[in-house]
Structures are given as C-alpha cells and as structure tokens.
N, C-alpha and C. Protein backbone atom coordinates (compact mmCIF):
# COMPACT_ATOMS: atom_id res chain seq x y z
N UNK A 1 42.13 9.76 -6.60
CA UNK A 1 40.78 9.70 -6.09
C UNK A 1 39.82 9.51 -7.28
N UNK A 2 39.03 8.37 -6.91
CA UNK A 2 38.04 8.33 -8.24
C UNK A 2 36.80 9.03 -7.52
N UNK A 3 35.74 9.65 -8.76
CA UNK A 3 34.62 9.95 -8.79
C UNK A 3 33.59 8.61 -9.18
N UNK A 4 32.83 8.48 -8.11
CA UNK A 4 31.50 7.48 -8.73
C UNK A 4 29.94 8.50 -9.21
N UNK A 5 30.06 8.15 -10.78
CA UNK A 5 28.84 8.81 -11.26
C UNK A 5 27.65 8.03 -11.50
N UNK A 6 27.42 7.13 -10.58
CA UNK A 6 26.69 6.53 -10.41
C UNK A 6 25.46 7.10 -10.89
N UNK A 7 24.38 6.31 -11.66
CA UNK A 7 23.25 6.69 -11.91
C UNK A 7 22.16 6.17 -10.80
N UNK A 8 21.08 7.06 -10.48
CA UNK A 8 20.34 6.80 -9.00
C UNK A 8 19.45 5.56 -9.80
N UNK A 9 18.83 5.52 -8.92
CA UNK A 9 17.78 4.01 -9.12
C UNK A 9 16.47 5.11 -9.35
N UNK A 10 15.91 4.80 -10.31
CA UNK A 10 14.52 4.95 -11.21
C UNK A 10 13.52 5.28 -10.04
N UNK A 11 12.89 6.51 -9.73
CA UNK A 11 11.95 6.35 -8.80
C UNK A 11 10.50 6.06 -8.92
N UNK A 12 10.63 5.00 -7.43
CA UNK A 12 8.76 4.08 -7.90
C UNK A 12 7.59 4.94 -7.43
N UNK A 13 6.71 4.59 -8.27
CA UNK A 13 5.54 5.18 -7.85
C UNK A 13 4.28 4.12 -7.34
N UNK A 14 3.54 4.50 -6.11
CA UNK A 14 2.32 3.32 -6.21
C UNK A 14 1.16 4.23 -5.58
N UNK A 15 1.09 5.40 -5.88
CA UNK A 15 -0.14 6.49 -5.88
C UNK A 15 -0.14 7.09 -4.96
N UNK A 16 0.22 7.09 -3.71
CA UNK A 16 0.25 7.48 -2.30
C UNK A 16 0.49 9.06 -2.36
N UNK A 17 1.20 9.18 -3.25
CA UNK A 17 1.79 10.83 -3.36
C UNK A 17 1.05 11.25 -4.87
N UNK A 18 0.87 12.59 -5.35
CA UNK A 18 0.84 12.65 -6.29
C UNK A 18 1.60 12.89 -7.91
N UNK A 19 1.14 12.16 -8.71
CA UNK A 19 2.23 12.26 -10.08
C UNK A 19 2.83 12.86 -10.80
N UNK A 20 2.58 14.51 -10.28
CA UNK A 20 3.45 15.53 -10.95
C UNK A 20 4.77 15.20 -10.08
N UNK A 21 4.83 15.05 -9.08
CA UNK A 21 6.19 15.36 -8.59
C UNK A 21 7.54 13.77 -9.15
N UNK A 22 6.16 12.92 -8.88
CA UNK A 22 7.41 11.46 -9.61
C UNK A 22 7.92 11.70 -10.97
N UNK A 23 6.67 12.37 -11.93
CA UNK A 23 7.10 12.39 -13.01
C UNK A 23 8.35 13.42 -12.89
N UNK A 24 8.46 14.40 -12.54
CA UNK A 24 9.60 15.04 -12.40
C UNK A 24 10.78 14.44 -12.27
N UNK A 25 10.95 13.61 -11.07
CA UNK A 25 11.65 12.90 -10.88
C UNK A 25 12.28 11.47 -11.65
N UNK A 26 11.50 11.33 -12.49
CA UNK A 26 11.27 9.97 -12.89
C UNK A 26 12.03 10.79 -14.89
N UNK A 27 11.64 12.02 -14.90
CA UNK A 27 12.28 12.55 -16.08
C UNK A 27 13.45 13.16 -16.13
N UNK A 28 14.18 13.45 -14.74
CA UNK A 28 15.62 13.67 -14.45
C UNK A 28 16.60 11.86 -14.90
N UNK A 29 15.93 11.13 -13.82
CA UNK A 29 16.19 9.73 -14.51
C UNK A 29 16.39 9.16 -15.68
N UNK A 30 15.57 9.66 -16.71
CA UNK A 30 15.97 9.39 -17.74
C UNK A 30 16.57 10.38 -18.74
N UNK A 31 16.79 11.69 -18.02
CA UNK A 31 17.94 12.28 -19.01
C UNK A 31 19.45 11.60 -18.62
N UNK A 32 19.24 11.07 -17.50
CA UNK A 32 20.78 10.82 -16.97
C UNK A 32 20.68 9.52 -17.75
N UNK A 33 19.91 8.52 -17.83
CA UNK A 33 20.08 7.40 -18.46
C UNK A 33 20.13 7.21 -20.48
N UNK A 34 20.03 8.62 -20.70
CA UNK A 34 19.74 8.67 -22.20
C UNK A 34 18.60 8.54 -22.90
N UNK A 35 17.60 8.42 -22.26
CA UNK A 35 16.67 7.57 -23.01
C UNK A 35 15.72 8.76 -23.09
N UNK A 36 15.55 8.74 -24.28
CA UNK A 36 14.64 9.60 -25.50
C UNK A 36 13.77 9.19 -26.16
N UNK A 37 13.68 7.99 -26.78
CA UNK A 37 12.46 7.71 -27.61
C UNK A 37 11.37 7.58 -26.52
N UNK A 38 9.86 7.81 -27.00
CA UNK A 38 8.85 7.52 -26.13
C UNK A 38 8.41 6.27 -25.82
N UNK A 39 8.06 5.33 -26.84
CA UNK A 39 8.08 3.79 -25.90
C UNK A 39 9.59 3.49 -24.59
N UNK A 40 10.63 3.74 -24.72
CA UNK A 40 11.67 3.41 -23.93
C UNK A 40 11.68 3.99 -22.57
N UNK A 41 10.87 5.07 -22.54
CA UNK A 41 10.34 6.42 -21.26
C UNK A 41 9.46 5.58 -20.90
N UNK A 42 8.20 5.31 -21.65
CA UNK A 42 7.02 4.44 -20.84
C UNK A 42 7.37 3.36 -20.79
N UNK A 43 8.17 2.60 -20.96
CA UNK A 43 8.79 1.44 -20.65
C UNK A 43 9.09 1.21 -19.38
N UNK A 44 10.08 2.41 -19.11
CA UNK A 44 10.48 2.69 -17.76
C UNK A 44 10.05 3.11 -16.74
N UNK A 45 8.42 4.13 -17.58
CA UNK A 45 7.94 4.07 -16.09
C UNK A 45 7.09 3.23 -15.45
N UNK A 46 7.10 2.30 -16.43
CA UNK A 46 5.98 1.57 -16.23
C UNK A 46 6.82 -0.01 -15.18
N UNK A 47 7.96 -0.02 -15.59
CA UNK A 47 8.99 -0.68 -14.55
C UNK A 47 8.85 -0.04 -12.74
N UNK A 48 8.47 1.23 -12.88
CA UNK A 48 8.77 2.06 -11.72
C UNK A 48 7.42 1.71 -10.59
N UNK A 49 6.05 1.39 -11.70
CA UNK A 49 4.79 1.51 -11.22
C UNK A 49 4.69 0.55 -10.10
N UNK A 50 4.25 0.45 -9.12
CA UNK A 50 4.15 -0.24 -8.24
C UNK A 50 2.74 -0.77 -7.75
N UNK A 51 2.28 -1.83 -6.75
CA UNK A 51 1.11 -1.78 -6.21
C UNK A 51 -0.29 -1.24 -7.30
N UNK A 52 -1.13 -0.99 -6.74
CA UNK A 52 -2.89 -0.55 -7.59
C UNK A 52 -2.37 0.34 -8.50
N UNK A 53 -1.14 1.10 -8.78
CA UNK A 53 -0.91 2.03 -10.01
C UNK A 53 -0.36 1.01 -10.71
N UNK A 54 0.54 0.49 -10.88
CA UNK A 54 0.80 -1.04 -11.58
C UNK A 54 -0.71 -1.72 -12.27
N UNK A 55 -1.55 -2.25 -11.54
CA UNK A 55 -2.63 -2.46 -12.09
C UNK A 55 -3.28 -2.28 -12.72
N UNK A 56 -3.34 -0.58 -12.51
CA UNK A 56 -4.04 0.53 -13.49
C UNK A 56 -4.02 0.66 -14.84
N UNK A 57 -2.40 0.72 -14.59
CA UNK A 57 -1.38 0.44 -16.19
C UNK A 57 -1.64 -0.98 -16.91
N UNK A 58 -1.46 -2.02 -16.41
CA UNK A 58 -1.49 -3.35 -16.69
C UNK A 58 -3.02 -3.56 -17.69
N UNK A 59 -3.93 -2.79 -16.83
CA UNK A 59 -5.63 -2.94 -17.44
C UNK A 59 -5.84 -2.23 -18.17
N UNK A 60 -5.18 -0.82 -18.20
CA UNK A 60 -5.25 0.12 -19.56
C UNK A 60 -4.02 -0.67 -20.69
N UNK A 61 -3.00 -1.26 -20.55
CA UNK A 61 -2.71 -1.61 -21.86
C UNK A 61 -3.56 -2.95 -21.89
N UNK A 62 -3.72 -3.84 -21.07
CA UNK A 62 -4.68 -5.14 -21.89
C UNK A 62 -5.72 -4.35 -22.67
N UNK A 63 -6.17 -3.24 -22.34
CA UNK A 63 -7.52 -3.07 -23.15
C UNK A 63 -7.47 -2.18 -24.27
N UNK A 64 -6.34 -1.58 -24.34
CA UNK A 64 -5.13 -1.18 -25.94
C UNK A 64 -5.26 -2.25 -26.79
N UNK A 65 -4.61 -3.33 -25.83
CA UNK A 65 -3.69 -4.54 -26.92
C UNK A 65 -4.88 -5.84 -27.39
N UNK A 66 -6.15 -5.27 -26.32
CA UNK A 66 -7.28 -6.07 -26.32
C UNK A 66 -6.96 -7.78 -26.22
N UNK A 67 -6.03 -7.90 -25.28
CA UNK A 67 -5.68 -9.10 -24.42
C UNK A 67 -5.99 -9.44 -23.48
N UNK A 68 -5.54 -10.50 -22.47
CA UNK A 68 -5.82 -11.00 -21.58
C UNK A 68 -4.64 -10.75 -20.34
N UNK A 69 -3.55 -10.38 -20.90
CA UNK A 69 -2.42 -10.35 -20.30
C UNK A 69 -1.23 -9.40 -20.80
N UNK A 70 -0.78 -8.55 -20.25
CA UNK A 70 0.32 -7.73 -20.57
C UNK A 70 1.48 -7.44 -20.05
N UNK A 71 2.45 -7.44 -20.60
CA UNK A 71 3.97 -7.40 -19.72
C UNK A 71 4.51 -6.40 -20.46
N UNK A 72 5.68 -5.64 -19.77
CA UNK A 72 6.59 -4.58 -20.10
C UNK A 72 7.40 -5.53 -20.91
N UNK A 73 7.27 -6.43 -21.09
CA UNK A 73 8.56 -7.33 -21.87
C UNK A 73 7.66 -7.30 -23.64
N UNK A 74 6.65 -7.44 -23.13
CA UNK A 74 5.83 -7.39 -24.54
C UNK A 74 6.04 -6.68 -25.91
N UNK A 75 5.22 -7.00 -26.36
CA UNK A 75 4.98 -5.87 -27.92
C UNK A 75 4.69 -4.22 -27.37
N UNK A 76 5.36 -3.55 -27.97
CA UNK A 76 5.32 -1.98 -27.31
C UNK A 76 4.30 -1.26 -28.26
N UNK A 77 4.44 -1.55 -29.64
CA UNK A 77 3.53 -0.83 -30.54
C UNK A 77 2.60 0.24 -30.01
N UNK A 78 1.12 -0.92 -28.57
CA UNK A 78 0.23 0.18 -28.01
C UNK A 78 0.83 0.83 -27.18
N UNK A 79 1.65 0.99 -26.98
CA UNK A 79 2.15 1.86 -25.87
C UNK A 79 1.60 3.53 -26.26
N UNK A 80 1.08 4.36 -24.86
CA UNK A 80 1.11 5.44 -25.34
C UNK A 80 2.28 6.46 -25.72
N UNK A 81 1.84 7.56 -25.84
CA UNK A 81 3.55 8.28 -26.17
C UNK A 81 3.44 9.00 -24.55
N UNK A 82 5.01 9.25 -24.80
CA UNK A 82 5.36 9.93 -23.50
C UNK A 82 4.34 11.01 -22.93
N UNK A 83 3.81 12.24 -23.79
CA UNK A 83 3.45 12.86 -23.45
C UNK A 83 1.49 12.53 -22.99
N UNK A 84 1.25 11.26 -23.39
CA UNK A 84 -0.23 10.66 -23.20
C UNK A 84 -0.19 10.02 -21.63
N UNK A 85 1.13 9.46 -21.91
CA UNK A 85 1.37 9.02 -20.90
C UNK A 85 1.22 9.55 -19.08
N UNK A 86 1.96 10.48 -19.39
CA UNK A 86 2.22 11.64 -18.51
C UNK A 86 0.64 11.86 -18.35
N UNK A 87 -0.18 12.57 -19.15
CA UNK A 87 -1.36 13.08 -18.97
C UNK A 87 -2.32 11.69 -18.32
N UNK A 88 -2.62 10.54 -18.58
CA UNK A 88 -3.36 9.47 -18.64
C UNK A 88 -3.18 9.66 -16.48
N UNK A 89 -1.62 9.13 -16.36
CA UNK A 89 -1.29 8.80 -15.02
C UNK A 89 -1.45 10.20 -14.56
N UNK A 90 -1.43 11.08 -14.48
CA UNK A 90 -1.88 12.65 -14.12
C UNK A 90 -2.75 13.05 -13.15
N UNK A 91 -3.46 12.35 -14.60
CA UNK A 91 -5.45 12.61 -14.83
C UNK A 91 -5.43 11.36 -13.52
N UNK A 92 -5.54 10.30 -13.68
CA UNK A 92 -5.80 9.13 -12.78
C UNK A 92 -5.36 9.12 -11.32
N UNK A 93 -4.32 9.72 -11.31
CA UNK A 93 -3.54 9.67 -9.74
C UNK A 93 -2.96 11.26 -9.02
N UNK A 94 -3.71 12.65 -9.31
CA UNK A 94 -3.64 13.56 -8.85
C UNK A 94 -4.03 13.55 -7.59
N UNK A 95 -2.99 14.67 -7.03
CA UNK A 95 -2.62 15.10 -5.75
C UNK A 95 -3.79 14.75 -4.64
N UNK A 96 -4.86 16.03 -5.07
CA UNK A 96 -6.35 16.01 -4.67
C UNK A 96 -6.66 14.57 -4.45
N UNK A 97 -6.90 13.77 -5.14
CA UNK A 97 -7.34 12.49 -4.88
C UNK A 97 -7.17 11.64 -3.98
N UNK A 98 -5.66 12.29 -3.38
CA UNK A 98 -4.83 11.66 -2.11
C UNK A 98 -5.49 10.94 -0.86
C-alpha cells in the first residue's frame, strides 16, 4: 500500500473573507513546501491573490518599482518582506471591512 503525501494546492485569496485566517493557511503551505526565504513566501502569495486583492498588490508594487507594469515573474528586489507583507494585506483587507 502506498501513501500519497501529496502537497495541498496554495490557498487563494480575493478579500471576501478576512486575511488573518488565509494567511494562516497560506503559512502551513509553505512550511510543507519548504519555502523560507521572504521574497519566495511573497512570491507565493502573491500567486494565490485573486480578483480586486490581486490588483491591490499589482498597484502597490508598480508604485515600489515606480513602473507601469508588474508581474510575479519580475525583478523581486521591491518586494516587501514577509512580515510587511502580512501586515500591508492585514491592514488593507480585515475582517471588519467585510
């Protein structure tokens, strides 16, 4: 009998709920996936972002990178750190706001 240790699929966020609980979720995900450095975390969650929270993100790094256009494929340099991160989407998409 084999075991499948399948790793779950990354959970999305697009504001509807609030961001303490994804981030939770979204930081189980990446202990199972390894990933530790902080650009590689906001990398990923920023893969996860969906709909007007997608957007959100997209317009806060153009105005980091002071561009016109930004992709997760991009230069990471502005990226915030994990823990800015966390606070930025927090602050922006709490529960209350629902």
């Amino acid at each position: 009998m084999s075991i499948n240790y399948a790793i779950p699929d990354a959970p999305r966020f697009d504001g509807a709920r609030g961001a303490d609980r994804w981030i939770e979720e979204l930081e189980e995900h990446l202990n199972y996936r390894g990933l530790t450095r902080d650009q590689d975390k906001v990398v990923m969650a920023a893969i996860c972002l969906e709909g007007p929270v997608e957007q959100w993100f997209n317009d806060l790094m153009k105005s980091r990178t002071n561009t016109d256009q930004w992709t997760v494929s991009g230069p990471t340099e502005q990226l915030p750190s994990w823990q800015e991160f966390k606070h930025l989407i927090q602050s922006e998409y709490q529960q209350s706001k629902m």
